[in-house]
Protein backbone atom coordinates (compact mmCIF):
# COMPACT_ATOMS: atom_id res chain seq x y z
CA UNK A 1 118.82 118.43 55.56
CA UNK A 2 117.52 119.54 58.96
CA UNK A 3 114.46 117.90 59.03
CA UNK A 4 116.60 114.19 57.97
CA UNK A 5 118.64 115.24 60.92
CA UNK A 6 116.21 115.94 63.60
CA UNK A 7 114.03 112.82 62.73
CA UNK A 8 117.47 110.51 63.07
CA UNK A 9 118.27 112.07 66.56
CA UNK A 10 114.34 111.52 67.77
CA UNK A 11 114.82 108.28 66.13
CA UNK A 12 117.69 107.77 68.68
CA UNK A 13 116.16 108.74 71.54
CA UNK A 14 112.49 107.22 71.45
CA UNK A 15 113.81 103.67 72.84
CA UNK A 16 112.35 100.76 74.45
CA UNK A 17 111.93 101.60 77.94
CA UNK A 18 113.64 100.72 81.45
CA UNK A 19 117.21 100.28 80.91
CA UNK A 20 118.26 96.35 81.72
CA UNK A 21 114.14 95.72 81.56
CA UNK A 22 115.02 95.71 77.88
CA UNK A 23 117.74 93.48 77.37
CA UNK A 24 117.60 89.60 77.52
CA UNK A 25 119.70 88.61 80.55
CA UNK A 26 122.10 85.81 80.12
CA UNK A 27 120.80 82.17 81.10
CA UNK A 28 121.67 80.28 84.09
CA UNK A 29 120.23 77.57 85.86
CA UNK A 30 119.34 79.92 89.07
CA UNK A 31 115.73 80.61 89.83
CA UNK A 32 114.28 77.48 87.35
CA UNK A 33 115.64 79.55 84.54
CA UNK A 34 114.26 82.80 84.91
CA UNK A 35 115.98 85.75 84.92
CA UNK A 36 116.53 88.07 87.37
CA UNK A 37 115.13 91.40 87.32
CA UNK A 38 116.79 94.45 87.12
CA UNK A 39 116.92 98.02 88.68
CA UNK A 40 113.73 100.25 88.88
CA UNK A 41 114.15 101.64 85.13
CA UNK A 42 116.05 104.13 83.82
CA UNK A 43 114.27 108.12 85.32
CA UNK A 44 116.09 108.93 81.88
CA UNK A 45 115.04 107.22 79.38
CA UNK A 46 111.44 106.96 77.44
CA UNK A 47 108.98 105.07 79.13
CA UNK A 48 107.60 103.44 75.98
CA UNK A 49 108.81 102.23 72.31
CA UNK A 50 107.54 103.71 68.99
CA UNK A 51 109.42 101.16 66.83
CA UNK A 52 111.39 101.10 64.25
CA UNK A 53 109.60 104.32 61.99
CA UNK A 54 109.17 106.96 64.59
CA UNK A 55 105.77 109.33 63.97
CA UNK A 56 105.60 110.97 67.10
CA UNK A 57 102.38 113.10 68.36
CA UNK A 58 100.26 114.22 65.54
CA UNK A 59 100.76 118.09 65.07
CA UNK A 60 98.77 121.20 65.88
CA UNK A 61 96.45 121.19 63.03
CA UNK A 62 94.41 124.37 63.82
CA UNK A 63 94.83 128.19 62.96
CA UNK A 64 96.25 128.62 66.28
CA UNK A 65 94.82 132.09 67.81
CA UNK A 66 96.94 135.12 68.41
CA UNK A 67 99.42 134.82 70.88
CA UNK A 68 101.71 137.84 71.28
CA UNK A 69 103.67 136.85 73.91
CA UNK A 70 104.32 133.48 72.73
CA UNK A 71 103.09 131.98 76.08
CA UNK A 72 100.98 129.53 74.74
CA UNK A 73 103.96 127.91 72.62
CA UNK A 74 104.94 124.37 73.34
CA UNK A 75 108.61 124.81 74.27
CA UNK A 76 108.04 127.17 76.73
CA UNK A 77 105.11 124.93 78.48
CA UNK A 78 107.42 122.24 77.96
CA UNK A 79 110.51 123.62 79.51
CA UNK A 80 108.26 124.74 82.34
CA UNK A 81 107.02 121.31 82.73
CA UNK A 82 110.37 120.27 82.99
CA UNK A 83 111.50 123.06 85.47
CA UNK A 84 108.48 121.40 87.83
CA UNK A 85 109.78 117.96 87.02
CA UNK A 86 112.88 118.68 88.85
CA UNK A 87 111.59 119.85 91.80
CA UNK A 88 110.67 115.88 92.33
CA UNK A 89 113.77 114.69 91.55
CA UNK A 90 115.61 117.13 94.17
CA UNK A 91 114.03 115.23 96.77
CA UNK A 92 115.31 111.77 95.53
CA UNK A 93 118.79 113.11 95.27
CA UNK A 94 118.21 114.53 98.85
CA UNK A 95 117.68 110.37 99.55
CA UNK A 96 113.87 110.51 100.08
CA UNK A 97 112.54 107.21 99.94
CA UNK A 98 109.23 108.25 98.96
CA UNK A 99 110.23 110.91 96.44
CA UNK A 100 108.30 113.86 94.44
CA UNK A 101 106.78 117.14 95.07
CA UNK A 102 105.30 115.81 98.44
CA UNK A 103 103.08 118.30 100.04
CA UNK A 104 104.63 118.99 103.27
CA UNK A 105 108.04 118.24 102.19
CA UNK A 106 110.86 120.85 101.08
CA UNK A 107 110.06 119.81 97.16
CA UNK A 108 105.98 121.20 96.76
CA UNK A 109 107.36 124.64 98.87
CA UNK A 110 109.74 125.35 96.04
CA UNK A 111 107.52 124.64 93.33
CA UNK A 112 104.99 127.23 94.63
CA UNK A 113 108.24 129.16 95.21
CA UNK A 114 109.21 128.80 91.86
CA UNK A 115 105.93 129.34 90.38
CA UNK A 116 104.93 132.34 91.95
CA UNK A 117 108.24 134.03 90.92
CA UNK A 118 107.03 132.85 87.86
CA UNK A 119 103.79 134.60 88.03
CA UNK A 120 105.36 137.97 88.91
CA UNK A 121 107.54 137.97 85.97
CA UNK A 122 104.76 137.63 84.24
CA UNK A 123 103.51 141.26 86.10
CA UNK A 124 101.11 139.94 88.37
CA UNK A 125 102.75 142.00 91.19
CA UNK A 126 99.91 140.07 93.89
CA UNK A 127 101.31 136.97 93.52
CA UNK A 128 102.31 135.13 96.52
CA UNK A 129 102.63 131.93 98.24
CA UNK A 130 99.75 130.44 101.43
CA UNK A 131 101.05 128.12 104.10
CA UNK A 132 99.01 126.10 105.87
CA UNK A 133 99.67 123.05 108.27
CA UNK A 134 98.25 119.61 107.46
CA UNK A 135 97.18 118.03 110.21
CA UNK A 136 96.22 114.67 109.21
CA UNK A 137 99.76 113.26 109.21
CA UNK A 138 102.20 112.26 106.63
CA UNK A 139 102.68 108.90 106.01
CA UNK A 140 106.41 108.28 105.28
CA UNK A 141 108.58 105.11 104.88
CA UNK A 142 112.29 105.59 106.43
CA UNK A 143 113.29 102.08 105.37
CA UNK A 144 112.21 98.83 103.58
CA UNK A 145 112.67 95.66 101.27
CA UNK A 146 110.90 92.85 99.35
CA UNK A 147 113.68 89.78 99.35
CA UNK A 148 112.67 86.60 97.59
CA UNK A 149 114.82 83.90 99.38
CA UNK A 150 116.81 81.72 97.24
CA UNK A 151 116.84 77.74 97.64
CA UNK A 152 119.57 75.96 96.01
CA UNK A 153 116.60 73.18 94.81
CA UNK A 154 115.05 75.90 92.44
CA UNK A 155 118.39 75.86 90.56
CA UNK A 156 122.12 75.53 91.24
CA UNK A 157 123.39 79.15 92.63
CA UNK A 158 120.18 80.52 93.18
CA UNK A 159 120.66 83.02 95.83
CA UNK A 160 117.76 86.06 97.51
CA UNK A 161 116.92 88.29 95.04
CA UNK A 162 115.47 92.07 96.57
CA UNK A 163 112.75 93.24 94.33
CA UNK A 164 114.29 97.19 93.40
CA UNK A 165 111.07 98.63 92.39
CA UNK A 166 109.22 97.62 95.58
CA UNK A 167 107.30 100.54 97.40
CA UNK A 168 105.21 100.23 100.52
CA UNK A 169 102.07 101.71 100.84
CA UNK A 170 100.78 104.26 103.10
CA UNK A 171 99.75 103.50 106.74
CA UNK A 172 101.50 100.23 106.70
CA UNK A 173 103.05 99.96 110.27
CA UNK A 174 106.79 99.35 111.11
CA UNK A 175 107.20 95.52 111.19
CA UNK A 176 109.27 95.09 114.79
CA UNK A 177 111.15 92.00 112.94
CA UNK A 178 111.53 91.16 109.08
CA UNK A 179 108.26 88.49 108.48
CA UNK A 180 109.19 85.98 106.36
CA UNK A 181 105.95 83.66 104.58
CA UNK A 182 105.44 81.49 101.68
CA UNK A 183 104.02 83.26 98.53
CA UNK A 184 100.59 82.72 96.88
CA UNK A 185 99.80 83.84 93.77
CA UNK A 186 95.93 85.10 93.67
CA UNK A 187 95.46 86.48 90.30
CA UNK A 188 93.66 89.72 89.83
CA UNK A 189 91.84 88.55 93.19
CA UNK A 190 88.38 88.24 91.68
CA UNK A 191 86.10 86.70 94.56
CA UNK A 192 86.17 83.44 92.07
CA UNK A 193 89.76 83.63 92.31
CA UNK A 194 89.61 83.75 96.39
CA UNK A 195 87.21 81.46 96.72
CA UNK A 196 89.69 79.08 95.72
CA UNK A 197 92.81 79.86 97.23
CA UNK A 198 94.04 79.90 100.83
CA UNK A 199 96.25 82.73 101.54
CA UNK A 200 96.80 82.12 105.50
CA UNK A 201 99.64 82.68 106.73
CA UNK A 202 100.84 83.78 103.44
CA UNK A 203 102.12 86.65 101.22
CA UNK A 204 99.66 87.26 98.48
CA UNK A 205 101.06 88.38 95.18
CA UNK A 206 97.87 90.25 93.11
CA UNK A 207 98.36 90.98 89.62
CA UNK A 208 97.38 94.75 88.97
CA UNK A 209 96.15 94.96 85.40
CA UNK A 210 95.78 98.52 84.50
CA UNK A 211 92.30 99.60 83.17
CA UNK A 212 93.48 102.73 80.96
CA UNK A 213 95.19 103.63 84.57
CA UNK A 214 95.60 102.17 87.98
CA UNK A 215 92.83 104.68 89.03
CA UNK A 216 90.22 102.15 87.35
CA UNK A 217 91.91 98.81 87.74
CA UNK A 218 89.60 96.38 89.56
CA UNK A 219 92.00 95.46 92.18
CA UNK A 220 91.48 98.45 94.11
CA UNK A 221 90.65 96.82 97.14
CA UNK A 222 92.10 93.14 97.01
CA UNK A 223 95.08 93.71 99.09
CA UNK A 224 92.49 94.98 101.58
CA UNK A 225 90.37 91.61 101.44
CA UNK A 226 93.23 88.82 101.22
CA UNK A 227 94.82 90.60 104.51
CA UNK A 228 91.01 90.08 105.87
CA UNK A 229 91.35 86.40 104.84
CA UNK A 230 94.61 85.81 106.82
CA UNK A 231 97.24 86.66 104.62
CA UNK A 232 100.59 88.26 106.08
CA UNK A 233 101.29 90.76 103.77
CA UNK A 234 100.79 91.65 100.17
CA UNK A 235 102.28 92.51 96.98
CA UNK A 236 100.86 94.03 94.34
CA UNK A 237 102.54 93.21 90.74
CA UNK A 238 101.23 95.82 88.31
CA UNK A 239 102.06 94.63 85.15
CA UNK A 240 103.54 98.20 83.61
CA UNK A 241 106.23 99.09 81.13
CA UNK A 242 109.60 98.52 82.40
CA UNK A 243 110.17 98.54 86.32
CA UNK A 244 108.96 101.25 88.12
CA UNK A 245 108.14 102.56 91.01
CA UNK A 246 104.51 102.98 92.12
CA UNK A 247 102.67 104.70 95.04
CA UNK A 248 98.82 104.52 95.71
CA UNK A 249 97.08 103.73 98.66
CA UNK A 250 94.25 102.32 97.26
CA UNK A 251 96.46 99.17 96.72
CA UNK A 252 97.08 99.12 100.68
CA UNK A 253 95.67 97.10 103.22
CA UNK A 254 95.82 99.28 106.48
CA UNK A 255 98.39 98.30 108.83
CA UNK A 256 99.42 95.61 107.19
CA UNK A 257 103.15 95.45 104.91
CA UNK A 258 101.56 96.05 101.56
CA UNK A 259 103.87 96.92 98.34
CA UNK A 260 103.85 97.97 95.05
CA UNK A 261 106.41 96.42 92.92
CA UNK A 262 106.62 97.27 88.92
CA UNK A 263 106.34 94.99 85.57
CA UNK A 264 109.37 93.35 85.58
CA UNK A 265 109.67 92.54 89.22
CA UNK A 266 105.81 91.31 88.85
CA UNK A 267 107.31 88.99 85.59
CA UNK A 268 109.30 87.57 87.52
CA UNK A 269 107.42 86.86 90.44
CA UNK A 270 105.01 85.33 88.15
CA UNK A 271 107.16 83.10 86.56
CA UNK A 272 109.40 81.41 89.47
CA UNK A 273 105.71 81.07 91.39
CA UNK A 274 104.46 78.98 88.26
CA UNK A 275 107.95 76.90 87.72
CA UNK A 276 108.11 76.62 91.82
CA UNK A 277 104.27 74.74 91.35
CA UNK A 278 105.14 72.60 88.68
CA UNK A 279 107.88 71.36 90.44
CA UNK A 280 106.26 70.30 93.50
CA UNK A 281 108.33 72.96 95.60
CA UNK A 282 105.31 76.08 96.30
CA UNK A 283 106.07 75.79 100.20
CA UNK A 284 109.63 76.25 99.59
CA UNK A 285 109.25 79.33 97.79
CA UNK A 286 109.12 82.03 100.03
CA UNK A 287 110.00 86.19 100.58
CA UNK A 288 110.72 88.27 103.49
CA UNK A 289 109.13 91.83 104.36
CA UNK A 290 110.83 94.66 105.96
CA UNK A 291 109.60 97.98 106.71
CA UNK A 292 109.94 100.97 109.16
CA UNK A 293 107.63 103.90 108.62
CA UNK A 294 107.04 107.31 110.89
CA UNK A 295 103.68 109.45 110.45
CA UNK A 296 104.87 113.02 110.53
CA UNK A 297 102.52 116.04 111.99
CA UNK A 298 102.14 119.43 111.79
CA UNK A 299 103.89 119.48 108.59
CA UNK A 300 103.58 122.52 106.05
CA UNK A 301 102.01 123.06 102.86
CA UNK A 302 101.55 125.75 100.24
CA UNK A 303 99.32 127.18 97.77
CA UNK A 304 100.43 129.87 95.37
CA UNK A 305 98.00 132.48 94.44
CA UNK A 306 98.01 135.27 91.37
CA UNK A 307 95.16 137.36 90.63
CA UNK A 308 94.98 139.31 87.34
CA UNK A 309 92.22 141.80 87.39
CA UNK A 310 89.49 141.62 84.58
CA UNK A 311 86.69 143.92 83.85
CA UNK A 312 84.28 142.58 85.79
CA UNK A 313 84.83 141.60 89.86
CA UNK A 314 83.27 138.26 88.98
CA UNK A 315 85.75 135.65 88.96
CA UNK A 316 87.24 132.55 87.37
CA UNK A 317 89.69 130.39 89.14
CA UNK A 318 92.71 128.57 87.22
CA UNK A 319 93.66 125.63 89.87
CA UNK A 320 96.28 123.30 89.03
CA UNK A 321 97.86 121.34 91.83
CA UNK A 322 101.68 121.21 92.32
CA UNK A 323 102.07 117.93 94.30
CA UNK A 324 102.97 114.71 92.91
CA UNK A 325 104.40 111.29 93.99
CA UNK A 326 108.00 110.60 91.82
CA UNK A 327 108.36 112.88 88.87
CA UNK A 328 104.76 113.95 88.16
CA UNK A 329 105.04 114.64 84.33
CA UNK A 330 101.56 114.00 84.52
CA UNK A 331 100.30 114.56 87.65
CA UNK A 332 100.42 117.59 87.58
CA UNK A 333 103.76 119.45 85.96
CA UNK A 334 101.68 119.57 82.79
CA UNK A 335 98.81 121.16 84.13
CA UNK A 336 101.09 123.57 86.01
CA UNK A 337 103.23 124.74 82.65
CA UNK A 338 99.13 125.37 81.16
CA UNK A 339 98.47 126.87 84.12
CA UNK A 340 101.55 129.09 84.21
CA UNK A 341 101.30 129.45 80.00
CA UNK A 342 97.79 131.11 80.36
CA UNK A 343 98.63 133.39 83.32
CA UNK A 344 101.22 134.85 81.54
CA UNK A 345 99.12 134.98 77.84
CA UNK A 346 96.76 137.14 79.77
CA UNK A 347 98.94 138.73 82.19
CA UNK A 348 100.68 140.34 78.98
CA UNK A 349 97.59 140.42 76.59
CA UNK A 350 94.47 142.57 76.84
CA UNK A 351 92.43 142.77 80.38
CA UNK A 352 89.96 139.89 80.46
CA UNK A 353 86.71 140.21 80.58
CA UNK A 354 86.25 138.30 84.48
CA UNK A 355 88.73 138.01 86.42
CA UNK A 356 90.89 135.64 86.54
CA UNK A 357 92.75 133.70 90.06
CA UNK A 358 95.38 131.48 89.52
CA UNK A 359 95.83 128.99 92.16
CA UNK A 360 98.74 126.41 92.31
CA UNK A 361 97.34 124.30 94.86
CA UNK A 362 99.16 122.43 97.61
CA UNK A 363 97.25 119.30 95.61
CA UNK A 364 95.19 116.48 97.14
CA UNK A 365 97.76 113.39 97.39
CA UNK A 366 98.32 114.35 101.24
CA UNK A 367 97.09 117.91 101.81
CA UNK A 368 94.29 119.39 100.65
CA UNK A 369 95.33 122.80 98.80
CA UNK A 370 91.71 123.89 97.88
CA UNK A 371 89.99 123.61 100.89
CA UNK A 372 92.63 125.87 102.40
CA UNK A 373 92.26 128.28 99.40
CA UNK A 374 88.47 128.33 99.63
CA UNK A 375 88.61 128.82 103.86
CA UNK A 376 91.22 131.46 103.24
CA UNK A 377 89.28 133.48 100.47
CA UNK A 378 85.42 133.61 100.79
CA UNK A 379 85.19 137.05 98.95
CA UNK A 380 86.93 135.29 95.83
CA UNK A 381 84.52 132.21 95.97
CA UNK A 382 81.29 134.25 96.79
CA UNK A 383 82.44 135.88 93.59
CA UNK A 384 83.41 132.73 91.51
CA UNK A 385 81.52 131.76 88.30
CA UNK A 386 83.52 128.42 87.10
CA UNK A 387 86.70 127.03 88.34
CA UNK A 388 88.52 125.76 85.69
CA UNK A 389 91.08 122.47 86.74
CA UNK A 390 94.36 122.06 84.77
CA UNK A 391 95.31 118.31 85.50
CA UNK A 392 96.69 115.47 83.72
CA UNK A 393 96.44 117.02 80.12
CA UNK A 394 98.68 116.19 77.78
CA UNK A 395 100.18 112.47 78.14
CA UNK A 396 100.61 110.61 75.10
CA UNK A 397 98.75 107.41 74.43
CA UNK A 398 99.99 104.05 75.13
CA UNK A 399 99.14 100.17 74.09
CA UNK A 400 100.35 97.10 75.23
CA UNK A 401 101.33 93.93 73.42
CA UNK A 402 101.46 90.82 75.29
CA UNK A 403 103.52 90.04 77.79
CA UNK A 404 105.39 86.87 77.76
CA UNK A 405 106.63 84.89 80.30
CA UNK A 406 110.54 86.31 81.07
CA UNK A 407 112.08 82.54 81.61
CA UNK A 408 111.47 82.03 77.53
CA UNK A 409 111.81 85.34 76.63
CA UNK A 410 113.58 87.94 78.66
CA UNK A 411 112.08 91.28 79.75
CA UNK A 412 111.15 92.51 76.42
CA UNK A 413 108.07 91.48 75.91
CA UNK A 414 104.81 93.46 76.81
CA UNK A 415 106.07 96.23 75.25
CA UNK A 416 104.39 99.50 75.65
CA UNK A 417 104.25 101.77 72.32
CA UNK A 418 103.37 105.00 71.99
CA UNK A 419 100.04 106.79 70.26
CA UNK A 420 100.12 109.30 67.82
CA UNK A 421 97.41 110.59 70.22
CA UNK A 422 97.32 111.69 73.55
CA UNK A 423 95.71 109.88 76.48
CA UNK A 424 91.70 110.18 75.58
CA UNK A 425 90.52 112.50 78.38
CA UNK A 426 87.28 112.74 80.65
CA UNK A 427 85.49 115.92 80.29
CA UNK A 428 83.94 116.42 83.93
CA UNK A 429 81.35 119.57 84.39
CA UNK A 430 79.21 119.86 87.84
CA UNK A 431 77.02 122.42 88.60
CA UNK A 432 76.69 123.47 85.45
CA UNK A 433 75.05 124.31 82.02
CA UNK A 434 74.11 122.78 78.42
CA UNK A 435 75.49 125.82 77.62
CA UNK A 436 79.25 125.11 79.63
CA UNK A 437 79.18 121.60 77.90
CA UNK A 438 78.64 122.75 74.45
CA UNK A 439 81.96 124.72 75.19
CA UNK A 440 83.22 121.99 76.04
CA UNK A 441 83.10 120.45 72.73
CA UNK A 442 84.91 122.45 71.47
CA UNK A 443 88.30 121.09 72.90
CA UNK A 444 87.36 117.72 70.68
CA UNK A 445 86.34 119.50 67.20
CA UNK A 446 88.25 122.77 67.13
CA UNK A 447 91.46 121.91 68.93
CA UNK A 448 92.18 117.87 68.66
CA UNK A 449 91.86 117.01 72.53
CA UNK A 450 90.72 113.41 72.38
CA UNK A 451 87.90 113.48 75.06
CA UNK A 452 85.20 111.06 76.08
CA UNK A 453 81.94 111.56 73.80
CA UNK A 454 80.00 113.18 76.88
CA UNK A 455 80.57 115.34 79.57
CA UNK A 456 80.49 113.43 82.94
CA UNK A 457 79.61 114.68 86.48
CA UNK A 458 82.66 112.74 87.68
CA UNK A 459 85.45 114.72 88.72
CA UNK A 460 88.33 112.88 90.16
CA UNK A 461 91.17 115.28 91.31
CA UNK A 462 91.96 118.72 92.50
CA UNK A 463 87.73 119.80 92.02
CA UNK A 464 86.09 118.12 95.19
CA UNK A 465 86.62 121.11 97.67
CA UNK A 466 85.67 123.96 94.54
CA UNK A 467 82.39 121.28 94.13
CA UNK A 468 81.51 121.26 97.53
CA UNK A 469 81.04 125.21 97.53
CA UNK A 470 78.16 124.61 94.80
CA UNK A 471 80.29 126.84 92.08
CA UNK A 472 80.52 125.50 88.55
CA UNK A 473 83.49 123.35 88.04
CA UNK A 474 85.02 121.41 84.77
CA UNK A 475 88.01 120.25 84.10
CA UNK A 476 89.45 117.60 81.28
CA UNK A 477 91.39 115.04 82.56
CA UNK A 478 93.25 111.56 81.67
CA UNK A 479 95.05 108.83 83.61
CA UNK A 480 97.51 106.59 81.77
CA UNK A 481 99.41 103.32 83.22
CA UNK A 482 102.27 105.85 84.36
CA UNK A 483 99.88 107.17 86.57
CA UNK A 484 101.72 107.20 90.30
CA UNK A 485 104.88 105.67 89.24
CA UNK A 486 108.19 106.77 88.19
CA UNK A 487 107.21 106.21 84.86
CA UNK A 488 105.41 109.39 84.64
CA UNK A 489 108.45 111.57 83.78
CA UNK A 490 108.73 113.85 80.73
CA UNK A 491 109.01 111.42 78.20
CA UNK A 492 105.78 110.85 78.47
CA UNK A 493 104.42 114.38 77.57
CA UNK A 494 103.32 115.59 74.51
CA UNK A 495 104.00 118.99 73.56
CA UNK A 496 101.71 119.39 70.71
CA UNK A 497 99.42 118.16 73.26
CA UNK A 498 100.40 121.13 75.85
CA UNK A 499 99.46 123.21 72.99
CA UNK A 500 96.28 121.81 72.06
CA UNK A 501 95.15 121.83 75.68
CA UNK A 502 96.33 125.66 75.99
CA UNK A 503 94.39 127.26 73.19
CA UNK A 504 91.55 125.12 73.75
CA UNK A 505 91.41 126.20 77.53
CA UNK A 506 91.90 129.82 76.40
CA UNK A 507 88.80 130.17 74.39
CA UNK A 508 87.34 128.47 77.33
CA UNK A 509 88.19 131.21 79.35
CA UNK A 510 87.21 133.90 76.82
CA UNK A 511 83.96 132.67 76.04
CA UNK A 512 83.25 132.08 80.17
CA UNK A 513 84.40 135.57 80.26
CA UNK A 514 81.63 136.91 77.74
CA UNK A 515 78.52 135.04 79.34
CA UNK A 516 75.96 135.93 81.62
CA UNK A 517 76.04 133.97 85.11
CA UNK A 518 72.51 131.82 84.15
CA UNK A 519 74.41 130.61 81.16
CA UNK A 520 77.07 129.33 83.32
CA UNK A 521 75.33 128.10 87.03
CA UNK A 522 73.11 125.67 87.28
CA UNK A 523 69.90 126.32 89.14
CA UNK A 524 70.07 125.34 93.02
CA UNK A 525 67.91 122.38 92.28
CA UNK A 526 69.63 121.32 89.69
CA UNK A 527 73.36 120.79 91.17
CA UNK A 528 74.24 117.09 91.39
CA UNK A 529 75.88 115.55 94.48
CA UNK A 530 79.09 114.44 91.81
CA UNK A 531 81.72 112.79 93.52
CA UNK A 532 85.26 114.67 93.76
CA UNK A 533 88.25 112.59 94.96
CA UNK A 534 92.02 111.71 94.46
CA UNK A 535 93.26 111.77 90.84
């Protein structure tokens, strides 16, 4: 039967994550035991396990609403996804360090490329890209490495070990000579924890325990204060499926050499610091930084921009940003294949009743792709009446089990499984309405978006330039423990979930479309100051 057949091949390919991160390494006396990590996982393979009875996401349950072109169907948003997805990992083949859809680098250009092609397939004939330069400058590493430096007295033929998933973080300066320092292992870096612990002179190893995502971890910030205390450098061991890479400068500590390394480089940092303790030898243990970074100017960026004529002049913007650090399943290609889904499902339907802008933003990771749009186009925001933001929308759900310690039991442990359920979202609304938020209630009981119980005026992400103008903004957005990292490739996307998001954002759109402008704006008085930030 076809149904026996395609469950055995998904049964096949929903595997334990991270290539050799899975497998128990053979034992040896190197290290105290432990051993060694392996290569930043597998871009291929699933990022999580499912177990032995594979369920997968739970199915569109709803009457789904009439969709003549088919734009709204999952395999097309989820080949589109994928199409974005690639742009990232052009620029890895093309032996960028720091790899993605990098605004400012050749990768976010041909995404807007691509998507605005996309848009005038569609028949939007006005679609077209926006350059603009970023000034700010673009923090880039050109080389680097995190070497733990074997000692034959932790274990005959223990030799240095370089730590594969290790990424710097931005506006760390080029070292003029590799720094070598003992380690010190300061926990999640509570101010208990420091109070306790002398890090001079020394490399501090934090361990980043992701809150839902590394977005709400508490040790945003701890690199920052050990580096304050005296410590050297810092390396942040987020304690993630598999080994990835990750990329956030809230984990940096200015100037200083500050890394991110991934869950089973952060095991087995762990490990050889405890076994290096309890055998009297924690001085002897020790790792060596190296690092070379440029800060590039006047670099380029791009916004892509489609505008689909309604009845009315008034307007509602689409935004989804196209930048991303590593793959960007996520952050944002999701968003994008919505964005793209629901330009071409009206683009091909009936004429809406607002118009509607579509704007593929440059992003917010480096550049800042609204605040270009919104200096570029005052007519379009004097005329704007919500902004909608497609971001981070259809991720599936993970939990962890615990992780043990890989000297007893390998690198399969803390295993990451996969949800029936996608990532439970935050519904974020400023400037807005009872009315706007009782639409947006809908995405929980008519279309099965799992969403926080309220609507929040926090609205991390591509919104804080659209807020600033004082126009109502919402969006419905999740971050997951891939968030940043190389983990957050299309594995990790659900494409019932695409779906779900899709129709609920279309009857978003049409029922924005049918009401008046009090319904929708919030009173002058009444307009929070909500924050509006990276995401």
């Amino acid at each position: 039967m076809a149904w026996i057949k395609g469950l055995a091949a998904t049964a096949v390919a929903v595997v334990l994550a991270g290539g050799a991160s899975a497998q128990q390494a053979p034992r040896n006396p190197a290290w105290f035991g432990v051993p060694a990590p392996g290569p930043v996982s597998d871009l291929d393979r699933p990022t999580f396990a499912q177990g032995d009875v594979v369920v997968g996401p739970t199915p569109v349950a709803f009457k789904k609403p009439a969709d003549p072109s088919g734009a709204l169907g999952g395999a097309r948003m989820m080949a589109n996804m994928r199409a974005v997805t690639n742009f990232a990992r052009e620029s890895r083949a093309n032996g960028e360090l720091l790899w993605g859809r990098i605004a400012g680098m050749p990768a976010q250009k041909k995404t807007v490329e691509w998507g605005v092609a996309q848009l005038k397939s569609y028949g939007i004939a006005n679609a077209h890209s926006e350059e603009f330069t970023y000034e700010r400058g673009l923090w880039l590493p050109r080389s680097f490495e995190v070497k733990l430096n074997g000692d034959p007295s932790f274990g005959a033929g223990t030799g240095d070990i370089v730590l594969r998933s290790a990424m710097p973080i931005s506006q760390a300066r080029s070292l003029a000579a590799a720094l070598t320092a003992p380690l010190v292992f300061v926990g999640r870096g509570s101010p208990a924890e420091l109070a306790n612990i002398d890090v001079r002179g020394k490399i501090a190893v934090v361990n980043v325990k992701p809150d839902v995502a590394l977005v709400a971890s508490r040790e945003r910030g701890v690199a920052r204060e050990v580096v304050l205390r005296g410590a050297v450098g810092v390396i942040n061991a987020v304690e993630s499926p598999g080994n990835f890479q990750y990329f956030d400068g809230r984990y940096g500590c200015g100037e200083a050499p500050c890394f991110l390394v991934g869950g089973d480089d952060g095991a087995f940092l762990e490990a050889v610091i405890a076994r290096a303790a309890a055998a009297g030898k924690p001085a002897s243990l020790k790792a060596t930084l190296s690092l070379q970074s440029e800060v590039r100017t006047g670099t380029k960026a791009y916004n892509g921009v489609g505008i689909i004529a309604g009845k009315s002049d008034e307007v509602i913007i689409v935004n989804a940003h196209t930048d991303s650090w590593f793959d960007g399943a996520n952050d944002n290609a999701d968003g994008v294949a919505v964005a793209l889904g629901l330009a071409e499902h009206y683009a091909k339907g009936p004429k809406p009743d607002r118009t509607l802008v579509f704007v593929l933003s440059a992003g917010h990771h480096t550049a800042n792709g609204p605040a270009d749009f919104i200096a570029k186009h005052p007519e379009i925001i004097e005329k704007t009446v919500m902004v909608i933001n497609l971001e981070h929308v259809a991720q599936i759900a993970v939990t962890q089990a615990p992780r043990l310690d890989p000297g007893t039991s390998g690198y399969g442990s803390g295993t990451w499984n996969g949800s029936t359920a996608e990532m439970t979202k935050r519904a974020g609304a400023v400037n807005t309405t009872p009315f706007v938020k009782q639409l947006m209630a809908r995405a929980a009981s008519q279309y099965g978006v799992v969403t926080t119980y309220g609507v929040s005026d926090q609205v991390p992400g591509d919104l804080g330039a659209y807020v600033r103008t004082g126009k109502p903004s919402m969006q419905i957005i999740a971050s997951e423990v891939f968030y940043h990292s190389s983990g957050d490739n299309p594995s990790t996307i659900s494409q019932p979930g695409l779906e779900r998001a899709a129709f609920f954002f279309r009857d978003f759109i049409n029922a924005v479309g049918k009401a008046r402008k009090d319904q929708l704006m919030a009173p002058a008085g009444a307009r929070p100051a909500a924050a509006g930030g990276e995401g």
